[in-house]
Protein backbone atom coordinates (compact mmCIF):
# COMPACT_ATOMS: atom_id res chain seq x y z
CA UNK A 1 56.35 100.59 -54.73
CA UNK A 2 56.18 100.94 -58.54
CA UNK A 3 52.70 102.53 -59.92
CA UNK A 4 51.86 103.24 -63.10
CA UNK A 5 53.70 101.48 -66.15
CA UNK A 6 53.58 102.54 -69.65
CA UNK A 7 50.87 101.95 -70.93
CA UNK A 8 50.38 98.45 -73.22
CA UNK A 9 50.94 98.82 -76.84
CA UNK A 10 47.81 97.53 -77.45
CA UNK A 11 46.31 100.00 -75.18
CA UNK A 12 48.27 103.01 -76.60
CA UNK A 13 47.08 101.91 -79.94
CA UNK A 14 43.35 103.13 -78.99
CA UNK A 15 44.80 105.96 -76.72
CA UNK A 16 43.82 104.00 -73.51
CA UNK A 17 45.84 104.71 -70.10
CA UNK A 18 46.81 101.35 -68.81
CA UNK A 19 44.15 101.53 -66.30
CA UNK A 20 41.62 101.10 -69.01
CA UNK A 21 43.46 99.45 -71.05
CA UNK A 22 44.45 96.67 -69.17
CA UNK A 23 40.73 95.14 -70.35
CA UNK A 24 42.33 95.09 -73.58
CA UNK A 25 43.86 91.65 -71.96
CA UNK A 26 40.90 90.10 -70.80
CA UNK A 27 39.15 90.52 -74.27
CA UNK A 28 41.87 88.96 -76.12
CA UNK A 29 42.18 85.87 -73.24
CA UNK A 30 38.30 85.74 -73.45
CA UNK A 31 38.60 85.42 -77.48
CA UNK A 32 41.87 82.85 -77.08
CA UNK A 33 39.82 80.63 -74.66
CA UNK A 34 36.60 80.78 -77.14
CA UNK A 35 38.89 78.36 -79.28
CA UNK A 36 40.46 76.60 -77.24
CA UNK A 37 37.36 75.40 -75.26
CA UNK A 38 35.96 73.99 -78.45
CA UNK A 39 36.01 70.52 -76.51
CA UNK A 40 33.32 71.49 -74.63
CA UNK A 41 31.04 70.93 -77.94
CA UNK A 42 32.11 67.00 -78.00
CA UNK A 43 28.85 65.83 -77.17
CA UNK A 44 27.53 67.37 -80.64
CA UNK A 45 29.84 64.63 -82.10
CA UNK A 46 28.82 61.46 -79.78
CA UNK A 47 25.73 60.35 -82.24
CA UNK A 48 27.31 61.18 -85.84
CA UNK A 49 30.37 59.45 -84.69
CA UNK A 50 28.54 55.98 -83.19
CA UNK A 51 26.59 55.91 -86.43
CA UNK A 52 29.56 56.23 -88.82
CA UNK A 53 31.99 54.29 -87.43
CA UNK A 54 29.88 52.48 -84.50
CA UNK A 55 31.98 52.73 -81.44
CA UNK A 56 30.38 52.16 -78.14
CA UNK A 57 29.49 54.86 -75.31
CA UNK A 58 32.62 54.46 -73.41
CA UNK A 59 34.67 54.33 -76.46
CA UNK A 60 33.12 57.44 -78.25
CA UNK A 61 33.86 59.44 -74.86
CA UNK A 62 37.41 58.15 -75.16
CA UNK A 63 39.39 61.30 -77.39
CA UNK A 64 37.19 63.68 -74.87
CA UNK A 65 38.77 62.24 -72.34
CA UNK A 66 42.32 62.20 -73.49
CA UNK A 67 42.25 64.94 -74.82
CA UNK A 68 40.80 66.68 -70.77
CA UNK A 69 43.52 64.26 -69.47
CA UNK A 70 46.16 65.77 -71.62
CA UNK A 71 45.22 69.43 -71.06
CA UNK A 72 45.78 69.09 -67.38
CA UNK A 73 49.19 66.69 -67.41
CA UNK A 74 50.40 70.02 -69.96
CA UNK A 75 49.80 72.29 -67.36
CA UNK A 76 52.24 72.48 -65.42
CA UNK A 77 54.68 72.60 -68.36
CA UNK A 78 52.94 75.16 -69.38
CA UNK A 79 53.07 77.01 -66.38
CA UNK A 80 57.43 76.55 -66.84
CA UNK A 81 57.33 77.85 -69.89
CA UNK A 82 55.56 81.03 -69.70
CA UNK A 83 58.13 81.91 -66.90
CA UNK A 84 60.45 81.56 -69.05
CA UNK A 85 59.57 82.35 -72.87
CA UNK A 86 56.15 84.72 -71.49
CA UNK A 87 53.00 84.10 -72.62
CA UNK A 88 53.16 85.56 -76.53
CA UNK A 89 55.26 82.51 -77.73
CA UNK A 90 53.67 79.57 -75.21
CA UNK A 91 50.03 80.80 -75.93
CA UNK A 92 50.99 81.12 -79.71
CA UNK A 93 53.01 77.51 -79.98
CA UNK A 94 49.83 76.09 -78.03
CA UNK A 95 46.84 77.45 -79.78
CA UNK A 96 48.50 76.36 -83.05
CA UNK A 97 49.03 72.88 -82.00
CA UNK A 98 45.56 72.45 -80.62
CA UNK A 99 44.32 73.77 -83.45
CA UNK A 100 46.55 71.08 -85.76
CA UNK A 101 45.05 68.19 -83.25
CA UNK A 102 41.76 69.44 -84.89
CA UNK A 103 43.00 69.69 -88.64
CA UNK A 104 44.28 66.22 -88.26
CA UNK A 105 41.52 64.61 -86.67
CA UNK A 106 38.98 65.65 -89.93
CA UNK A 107 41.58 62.77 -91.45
CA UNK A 108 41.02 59.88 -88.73
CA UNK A 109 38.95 57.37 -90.25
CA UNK A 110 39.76 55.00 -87.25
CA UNK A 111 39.24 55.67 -82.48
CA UNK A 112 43.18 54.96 -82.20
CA UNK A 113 44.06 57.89 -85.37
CA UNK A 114 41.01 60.13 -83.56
CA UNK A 115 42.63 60.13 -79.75
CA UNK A 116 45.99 60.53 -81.29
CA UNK A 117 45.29 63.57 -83.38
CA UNK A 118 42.30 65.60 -81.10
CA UNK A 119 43.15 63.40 -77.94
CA UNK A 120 46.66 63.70 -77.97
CA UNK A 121 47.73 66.48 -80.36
CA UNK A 122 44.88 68.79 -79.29
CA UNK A 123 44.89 67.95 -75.40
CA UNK A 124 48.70 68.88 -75.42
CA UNK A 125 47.95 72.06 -76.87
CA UNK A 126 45.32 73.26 -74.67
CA UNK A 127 47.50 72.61 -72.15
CA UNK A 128 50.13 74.99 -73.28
CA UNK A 129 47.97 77.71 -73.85
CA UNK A 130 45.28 77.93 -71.41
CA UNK A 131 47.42 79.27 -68.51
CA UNK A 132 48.68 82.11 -70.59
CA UNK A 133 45.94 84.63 -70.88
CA UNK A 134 44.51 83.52 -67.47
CA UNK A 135 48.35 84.62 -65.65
CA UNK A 136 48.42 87.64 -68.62
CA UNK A 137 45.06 88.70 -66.25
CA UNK A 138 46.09 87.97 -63.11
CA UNK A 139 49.81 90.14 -63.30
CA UNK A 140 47.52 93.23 -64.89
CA UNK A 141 44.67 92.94 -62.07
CA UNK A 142 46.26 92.18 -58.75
CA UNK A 143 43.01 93.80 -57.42
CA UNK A 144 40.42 92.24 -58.89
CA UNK A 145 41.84 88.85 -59.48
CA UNK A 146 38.76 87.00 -59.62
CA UNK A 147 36.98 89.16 -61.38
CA UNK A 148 39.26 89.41 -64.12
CA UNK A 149 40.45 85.71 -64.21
CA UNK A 150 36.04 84.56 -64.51
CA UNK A 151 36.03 86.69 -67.63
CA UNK A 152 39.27 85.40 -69.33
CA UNK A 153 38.60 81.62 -68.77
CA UNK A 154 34.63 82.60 -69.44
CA UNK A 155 35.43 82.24 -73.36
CA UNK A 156 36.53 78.60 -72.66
CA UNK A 157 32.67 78.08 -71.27
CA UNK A 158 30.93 80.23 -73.45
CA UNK A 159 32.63 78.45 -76.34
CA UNK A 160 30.34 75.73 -76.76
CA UNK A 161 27.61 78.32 -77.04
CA UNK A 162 28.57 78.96 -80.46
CA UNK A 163 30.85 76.12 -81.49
CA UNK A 164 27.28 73.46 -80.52
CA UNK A 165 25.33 75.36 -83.20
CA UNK A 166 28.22 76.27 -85.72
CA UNK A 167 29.34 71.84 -85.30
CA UNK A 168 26.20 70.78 -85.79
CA UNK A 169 25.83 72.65 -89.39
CA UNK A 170 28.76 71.97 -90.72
CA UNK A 171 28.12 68.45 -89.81
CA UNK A 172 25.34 68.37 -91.29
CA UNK A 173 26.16 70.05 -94.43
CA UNK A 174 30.05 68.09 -94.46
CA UNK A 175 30.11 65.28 -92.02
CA UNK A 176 31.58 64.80 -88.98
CA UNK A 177 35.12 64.49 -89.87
CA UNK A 178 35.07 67.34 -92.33
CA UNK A 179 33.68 69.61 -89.71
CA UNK A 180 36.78 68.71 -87.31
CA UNK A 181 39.63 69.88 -90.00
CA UNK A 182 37.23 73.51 -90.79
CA UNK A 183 36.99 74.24 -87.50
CA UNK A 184 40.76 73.72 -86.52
CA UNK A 185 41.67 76.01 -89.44
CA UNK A 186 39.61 78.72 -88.21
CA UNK A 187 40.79 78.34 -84.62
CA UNK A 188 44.53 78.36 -86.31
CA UNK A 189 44.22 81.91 -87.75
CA UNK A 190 42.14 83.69 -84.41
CA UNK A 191 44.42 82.06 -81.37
CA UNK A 192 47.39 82.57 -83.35
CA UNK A 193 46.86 85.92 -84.52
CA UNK A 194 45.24 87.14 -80.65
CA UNK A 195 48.23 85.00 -78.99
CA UNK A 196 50.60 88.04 -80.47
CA UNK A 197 49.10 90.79 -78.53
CA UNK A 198 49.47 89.20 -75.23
CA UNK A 199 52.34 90.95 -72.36
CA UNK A 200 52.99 91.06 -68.89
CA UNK A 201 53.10 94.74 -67.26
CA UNK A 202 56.41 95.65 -65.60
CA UNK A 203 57.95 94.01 -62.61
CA UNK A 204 55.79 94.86 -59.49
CA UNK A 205 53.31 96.84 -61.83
CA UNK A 206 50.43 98.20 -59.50
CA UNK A 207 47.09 99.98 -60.27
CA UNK A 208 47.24 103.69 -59.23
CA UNK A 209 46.06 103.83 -55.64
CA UNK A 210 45.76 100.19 -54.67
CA UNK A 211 47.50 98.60 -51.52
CA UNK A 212 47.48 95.09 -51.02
CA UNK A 213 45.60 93.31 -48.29
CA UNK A 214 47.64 92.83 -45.02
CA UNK A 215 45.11 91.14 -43.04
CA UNK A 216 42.04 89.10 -43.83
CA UNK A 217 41.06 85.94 -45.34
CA UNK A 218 42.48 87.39 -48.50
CA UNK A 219 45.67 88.45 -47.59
CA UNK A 220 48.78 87.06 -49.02
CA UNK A 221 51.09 85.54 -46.04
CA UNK A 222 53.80 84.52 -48.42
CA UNK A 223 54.71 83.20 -51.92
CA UNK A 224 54.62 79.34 -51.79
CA UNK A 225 56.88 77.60 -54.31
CA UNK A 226 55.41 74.16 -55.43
CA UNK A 227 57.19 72.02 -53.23
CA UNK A 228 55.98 73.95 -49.92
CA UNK A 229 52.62 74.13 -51.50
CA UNK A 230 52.06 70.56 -51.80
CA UNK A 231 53.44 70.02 -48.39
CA UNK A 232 50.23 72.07 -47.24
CA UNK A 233 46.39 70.69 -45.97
CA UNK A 234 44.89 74.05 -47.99
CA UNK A 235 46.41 72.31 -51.33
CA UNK A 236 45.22 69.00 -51.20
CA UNK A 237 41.85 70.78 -50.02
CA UNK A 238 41.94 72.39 -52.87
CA UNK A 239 42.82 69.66 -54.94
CA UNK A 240 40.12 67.16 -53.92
CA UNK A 241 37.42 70.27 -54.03
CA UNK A 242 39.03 70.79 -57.93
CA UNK A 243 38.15 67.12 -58.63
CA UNK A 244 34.93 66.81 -57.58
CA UNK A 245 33.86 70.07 -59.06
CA UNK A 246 35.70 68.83 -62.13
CA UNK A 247 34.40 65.40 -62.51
CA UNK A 248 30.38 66.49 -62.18
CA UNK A 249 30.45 69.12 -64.59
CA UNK A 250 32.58 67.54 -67.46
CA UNK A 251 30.48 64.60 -67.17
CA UNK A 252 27.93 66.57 -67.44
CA UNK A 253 29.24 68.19 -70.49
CA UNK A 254 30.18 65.20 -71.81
CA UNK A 255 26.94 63.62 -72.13
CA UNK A 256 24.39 66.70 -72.25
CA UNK A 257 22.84 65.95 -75.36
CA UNK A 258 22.74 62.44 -75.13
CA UNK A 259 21.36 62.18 -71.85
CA UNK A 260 19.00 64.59 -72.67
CA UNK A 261 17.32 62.59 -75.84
CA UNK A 262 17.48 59.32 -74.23
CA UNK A 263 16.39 60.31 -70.51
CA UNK A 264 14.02 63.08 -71.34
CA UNK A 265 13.13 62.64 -74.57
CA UNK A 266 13.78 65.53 -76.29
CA UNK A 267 14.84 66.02 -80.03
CA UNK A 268 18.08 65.94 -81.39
CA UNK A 269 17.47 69.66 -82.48
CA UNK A 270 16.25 70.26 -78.92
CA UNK A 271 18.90 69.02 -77.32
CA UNK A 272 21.58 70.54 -79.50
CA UNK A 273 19.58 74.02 -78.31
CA UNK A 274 19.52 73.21 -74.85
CA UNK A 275 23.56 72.14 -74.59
CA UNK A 276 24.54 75.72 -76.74
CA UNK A 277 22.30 77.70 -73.98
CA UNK A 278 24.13 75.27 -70.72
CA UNK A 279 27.05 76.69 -72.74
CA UNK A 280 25.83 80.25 -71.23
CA UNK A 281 25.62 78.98 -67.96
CA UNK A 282 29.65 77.27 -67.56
CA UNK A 283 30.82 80.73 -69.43
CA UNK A 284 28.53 82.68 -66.99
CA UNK A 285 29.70 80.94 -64.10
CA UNK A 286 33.70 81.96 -64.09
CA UNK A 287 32.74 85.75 -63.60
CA UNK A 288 30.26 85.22 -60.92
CA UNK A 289 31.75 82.62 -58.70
CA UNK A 290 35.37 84.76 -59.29
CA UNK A 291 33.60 87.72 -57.76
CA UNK A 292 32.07 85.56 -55.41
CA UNK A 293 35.66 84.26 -54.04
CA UNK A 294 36.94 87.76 -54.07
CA UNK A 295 33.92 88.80 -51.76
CA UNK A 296 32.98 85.93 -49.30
CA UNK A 297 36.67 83.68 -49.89
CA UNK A 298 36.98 80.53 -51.90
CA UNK A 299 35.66 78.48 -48.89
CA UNK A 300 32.31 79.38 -48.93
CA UNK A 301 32.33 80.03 -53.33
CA UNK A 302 33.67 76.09 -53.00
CA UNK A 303 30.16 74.87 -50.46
CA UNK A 304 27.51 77.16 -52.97
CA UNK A 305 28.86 75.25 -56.31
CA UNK A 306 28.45 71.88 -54.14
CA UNK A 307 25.10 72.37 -53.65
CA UNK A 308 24.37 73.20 -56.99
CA UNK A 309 26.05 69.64 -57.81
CA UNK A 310 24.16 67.77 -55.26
CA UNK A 311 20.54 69.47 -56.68
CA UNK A 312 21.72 68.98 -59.92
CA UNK A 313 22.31 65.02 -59.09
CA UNK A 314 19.58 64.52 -57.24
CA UNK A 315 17.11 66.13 -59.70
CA UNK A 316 18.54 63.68 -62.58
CA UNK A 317 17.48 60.48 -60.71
CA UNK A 318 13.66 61.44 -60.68
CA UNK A 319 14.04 62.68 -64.44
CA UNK A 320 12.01 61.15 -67.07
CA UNK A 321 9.77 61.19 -69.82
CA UNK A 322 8.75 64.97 -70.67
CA UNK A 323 10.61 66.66 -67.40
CA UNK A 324 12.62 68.71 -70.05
CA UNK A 325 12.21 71.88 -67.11
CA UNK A 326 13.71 69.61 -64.41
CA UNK A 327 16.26 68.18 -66.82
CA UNK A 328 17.48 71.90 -68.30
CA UNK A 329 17.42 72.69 -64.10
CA UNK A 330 20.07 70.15 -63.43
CA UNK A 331 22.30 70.62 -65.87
CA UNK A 332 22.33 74.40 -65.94
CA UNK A 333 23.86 73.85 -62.42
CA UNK A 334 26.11 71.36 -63.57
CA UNK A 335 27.69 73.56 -66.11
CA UNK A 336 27.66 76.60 -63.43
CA UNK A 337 29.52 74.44 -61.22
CA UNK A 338 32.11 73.81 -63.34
CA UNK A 339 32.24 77.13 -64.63
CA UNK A 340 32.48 78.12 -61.24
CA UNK A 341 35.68 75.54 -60.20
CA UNK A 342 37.66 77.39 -63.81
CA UNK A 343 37.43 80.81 -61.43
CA UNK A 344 37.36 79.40 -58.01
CA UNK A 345 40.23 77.04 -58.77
CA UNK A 346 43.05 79.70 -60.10
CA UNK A 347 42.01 82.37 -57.49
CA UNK A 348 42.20 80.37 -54.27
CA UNK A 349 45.71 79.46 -55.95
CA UNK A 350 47.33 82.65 -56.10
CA UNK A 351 45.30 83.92 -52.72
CA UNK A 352 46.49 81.30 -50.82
CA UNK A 353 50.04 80.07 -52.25
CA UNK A 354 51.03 83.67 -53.73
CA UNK A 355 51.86 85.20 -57.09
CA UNK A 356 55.24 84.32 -57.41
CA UNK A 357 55.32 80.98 -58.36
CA UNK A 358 51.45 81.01 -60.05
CA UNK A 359 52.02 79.97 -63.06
CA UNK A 360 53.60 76.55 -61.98
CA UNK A 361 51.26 76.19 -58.98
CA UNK A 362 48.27 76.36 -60.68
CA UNK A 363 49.58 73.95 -62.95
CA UNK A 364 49.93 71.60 -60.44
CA UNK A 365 46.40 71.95 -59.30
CA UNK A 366 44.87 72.18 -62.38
CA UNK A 367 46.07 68.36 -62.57
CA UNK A 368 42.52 67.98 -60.18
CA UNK A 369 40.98 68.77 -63.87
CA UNK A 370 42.03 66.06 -65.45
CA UNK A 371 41.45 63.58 -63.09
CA UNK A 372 38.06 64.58 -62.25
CA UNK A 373 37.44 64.53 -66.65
CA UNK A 374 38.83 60.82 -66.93
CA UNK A 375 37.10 59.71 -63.79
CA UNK A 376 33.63 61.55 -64.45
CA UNK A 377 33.99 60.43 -68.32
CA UNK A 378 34.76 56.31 -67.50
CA UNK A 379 31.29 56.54 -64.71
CA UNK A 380 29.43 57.86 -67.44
CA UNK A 381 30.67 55.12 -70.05
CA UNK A 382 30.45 52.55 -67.58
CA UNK A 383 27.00 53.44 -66.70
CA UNK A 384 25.31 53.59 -70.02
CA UNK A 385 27.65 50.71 -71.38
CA UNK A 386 26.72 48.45 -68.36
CA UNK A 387 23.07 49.16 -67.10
CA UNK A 388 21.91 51.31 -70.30
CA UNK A 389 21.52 54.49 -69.20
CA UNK A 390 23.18 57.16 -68.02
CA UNK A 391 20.98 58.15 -64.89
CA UNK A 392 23.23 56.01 -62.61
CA UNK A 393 25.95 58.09 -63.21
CA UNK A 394 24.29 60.93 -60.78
CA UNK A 395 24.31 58.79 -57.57
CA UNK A 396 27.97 58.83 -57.61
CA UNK A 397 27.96 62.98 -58.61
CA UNK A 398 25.59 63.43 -55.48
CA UNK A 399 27.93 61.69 -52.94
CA UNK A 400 30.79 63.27 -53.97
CA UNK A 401 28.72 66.28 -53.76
CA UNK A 402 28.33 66.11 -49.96
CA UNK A 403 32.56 64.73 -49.57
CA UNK A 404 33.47 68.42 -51.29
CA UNK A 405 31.53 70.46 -49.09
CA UNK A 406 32.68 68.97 -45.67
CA UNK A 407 36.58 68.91 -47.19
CA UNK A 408 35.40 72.77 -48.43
CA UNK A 409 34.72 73.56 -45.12
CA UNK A 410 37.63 72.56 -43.33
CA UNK A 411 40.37 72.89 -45.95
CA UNK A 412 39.54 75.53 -47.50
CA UNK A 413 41.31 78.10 -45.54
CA UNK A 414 44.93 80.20 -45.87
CA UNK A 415 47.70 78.22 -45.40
CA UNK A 416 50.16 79.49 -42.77
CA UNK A 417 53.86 80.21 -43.80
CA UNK A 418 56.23 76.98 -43.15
C-alpha cells in the first residue's frame, strides 16, 4: 500500500508536509465554490427585476431555475471530464464560463436573453466546475471524507453571505443589470486563477497510518460503476432523499427575502440581513452534517435534516404579521437542510458505491439537485402566482418531509455487491 506522496506544490511552497498541506485543497475548493454559488443570492434580484422589467413571480424565478436545472444535467459531464482532463482544466474551463453567463446577463434587457446568458451559460458552467474541488478533497482525505467534502462545498453556501450584501450595493449604486456583468468579472479572475492550483495526489495516495474500514456501516464493499449503481435500491434511496432535501431548501432560497417582506413583514433592508445571515446557516451546514455522516452514517444524517424540513414547514403556515423569530427559525433550518444534502449527498456516494467511479456517480445523483430546484421553484411560482402568497408552498415541503424520512430509513443503507 502506497503512503506518503510528495508533497503538493502548493504545499511545498509554504514548507507544508502533505499531511498538512493537503488543507491547502480545501481552502482553494472553499474559495472556488464562494463564486460559483453566487446563485444562491437570486432572491436579492426578484424585486429590482419585477419593477424594471415587470415579469411575474413564476417568471422572475425562471433563470434561477435554469440555471439549478442546468448545473445538475452538467454534472455528470463533468464528472467524465475530470477523469479524463483532471480537475485544473474542467474547474478552470467551468468557472470561466459561469462567470461569462454572468458578464452577459448585465446585457439582457429581455427574460428569454436573461435565462440564456445566467440560465443557460452560467448553469452549464457550474456544472463543470463544482465536482472538481469537491473529488480534489475527497482523493486527498480518504479518511475524513465528510469532513473535508462539508468544508469544500461550504463556500457554495456561505456565498450568499457575502454576495446578498455586496448585490444589493452595487444594485443600488448601478442597477440590477450592471451589478450582474461586475460581479461575473470578479468571479472570472478568483475561480480562474484558484482553478490552477488544484491536483490529485498519486495513485492510491494514503495518509500515513490510516487503514481503511473493513467492516461497518462505513466500509467500502466494492467500487460500483454507474450502471450497477443505478441498478441498486440504496441509489434511488438516495436519489429521492437528494430531491426532497433539494427541493425544500432551494425553494427556500429562492424566495427568502420575498417571503419574508410579504409574510412577515419585515423591511427590504431586514430581509436582505436576514437572507446574508441564512447564508451562514446552508455554508454551516455541509461541515456539520459531513461529520455527522462520517459518525452516525448517512441514514440517520438523512432523518435529522428531515425534521428540520418538516419544523421548518410547519412553522411557515402559522407565520404572520411580526413573527420575524419564528420566520428566521424556519428558514435557518431550511438552509441547514440543504446545506446538509451538499455533504450528505456526495459522501453517502462514495461510501456506498466506492471511489472509483465518483466522479461520474455523483454526477448522476446530483441530477436529484436539479429536479428538486425546478420542482421546488414552479410550487413556489405557482403558489404566489395562483393564490397570492407564498405560504402554500410549505404544505407540500412538510409532506415530502415525512416521504424522505420513511424512504431514509429503509434505503438508506450499503448496497451489497451484485
Amino acid at each position: 500500500m502506497a503512503t506518503i506522496s510528495q508533497e503538493p506544490p502548493v504545499a511545498r511552497a509554504f514548507g507544508m508536509k502533505a499531511e498538512t498541506g493537503r488543507w491547502i485543497f480545501v481552502a482553494l475548493g472553499l474559495i472556488i465554490q464562494l463564486c460559483l454559488g453566487a446563485v444562491y443570492s437570486w432572491s436579492i434580484f426578484i424585486k429590482p427585476l419585477q419593477t424594471d422589467f415587470n415579469y411575474s413571480a413564476m417568471g422572475v424565478l425562471l433563470p434561477y431555475m435554469i440555471f439549478l436545472a442546468l448545473f445538475a444535467i452538467t454534472m455528470p459531464f463533468g464528472g467524465r471530464f475530470i477523469q479524463r482532463f483532471g480537475p485544473r482544466l474542467v474547474c478552470v474551463a467551468g468557472g470561466a464560463l459561469t462567470s461569462l453567463g454572468w458578464i452577459l446577463a448585465g446585457f439582457a434587457n429581455s427574460l428569454p436573453l436573461l435565462c440564456l446568458t445566467y440560465g443557460v451559460i452560467g448553469g452549464i458552467g457550474v456544472g463543470l466546475a463544482y465536482g472538481a474541488p469537491i473529488q480534489v478533497s475527497t482523493r486527498w482525505f480518504p479518511d475524513r471524507k465528510g469532513l473535508a467534502v462539508g468544508l469544500t462545498v461550504g463556500g457554495f453556501g456561505l456565498s450568499a453571505l457575502v454576495i446578498v450584501n455586496l448585490g444589493t450595493s452595487l444594485i443600488n449604486s448601478f442597477g440590477v443589470l450592471h451589478t450582474f456583468t461586475y460581479l461575473g468579472i470578479a468571479f472570472l479572475i478568483i475561480s480562474v486563477l484558484f482553478s490552477l492550483l488544484l491536483r490529485f495526489p498519486a495513485p492510491n495516495w494514503k495518509p500515513q497510518g490510516w487503514k481503511p474500514a473493513t467492516k461497518g456501516a462505513t466500509a467500502v464493499i466494492t467500487d460500483f460503476s454507474s450502471s450497477a449503481m443505478v441498478k441498486t435500491k440504496s441509489f434511488w434511496g438516495l436519489w429521492a432523499c437528494f430531491t426532497i432535501g433539494a427541493l425544500a431548501g432551494l425553494m427556500a432560497i429562492g424566495i427568502a427575502k420575498p417571503s419574508g417582506q410579504e409574510i412577515v413583514l419585515v423591511s427590504a433592508a431586514t430581509a436582505t440581513t436576514l437572507t446574508s445571515v441564512f447564508a451562514i446557516f446552508n455554508g454551516g451546514g455541509r461541515p456539520i452534517f459531513g461529520w455527522l455522516t462520517d459518525k452516525i452514517t448517512p441514514r440517520y444524517t438523512a432523518v435529522i435534516s428531515f425534521v428540520l424540513i418538516g419544523l421548518g414547514s410547519l412553522g411557515m403556515l402559522f407565520a404572520g404579521a411580526n413573527t420575524t423569530t419564528l420566520y428566521v427559525i424556519c428558514f435557518a433550518f431550511f438552509y441547514l437542510a440543504l446545506g446538509g444534502w451538499l455533504a450528505i449527498a456526495p459522501t453517502a456516494t462514495v461510501s456506498f458505491f466506492g471511489p472509483k467511479y465518483n466522479s461520474v456517480n455523483y454526477g448522476i445523483v446530483f441530477t436529484a439537485y436539479g429536479v428538486g430546484a425546478v420542482v421546488g421553484n414552479i410550487i413556489s411560482g405557482m403558489s404566489k402566482d395562483i393564490y397570492g402568497s407564498y405560504v402554500n408552498a410549505f404544505y407540500y415541503t412538510a409532506g415530502l418531509a415525512i416521504l424522505g424520512l420513511i424512504l431514509a430509513i429503509f434505503l438508506l443503507r450499503q448496497p451489497k455487491a451484485g
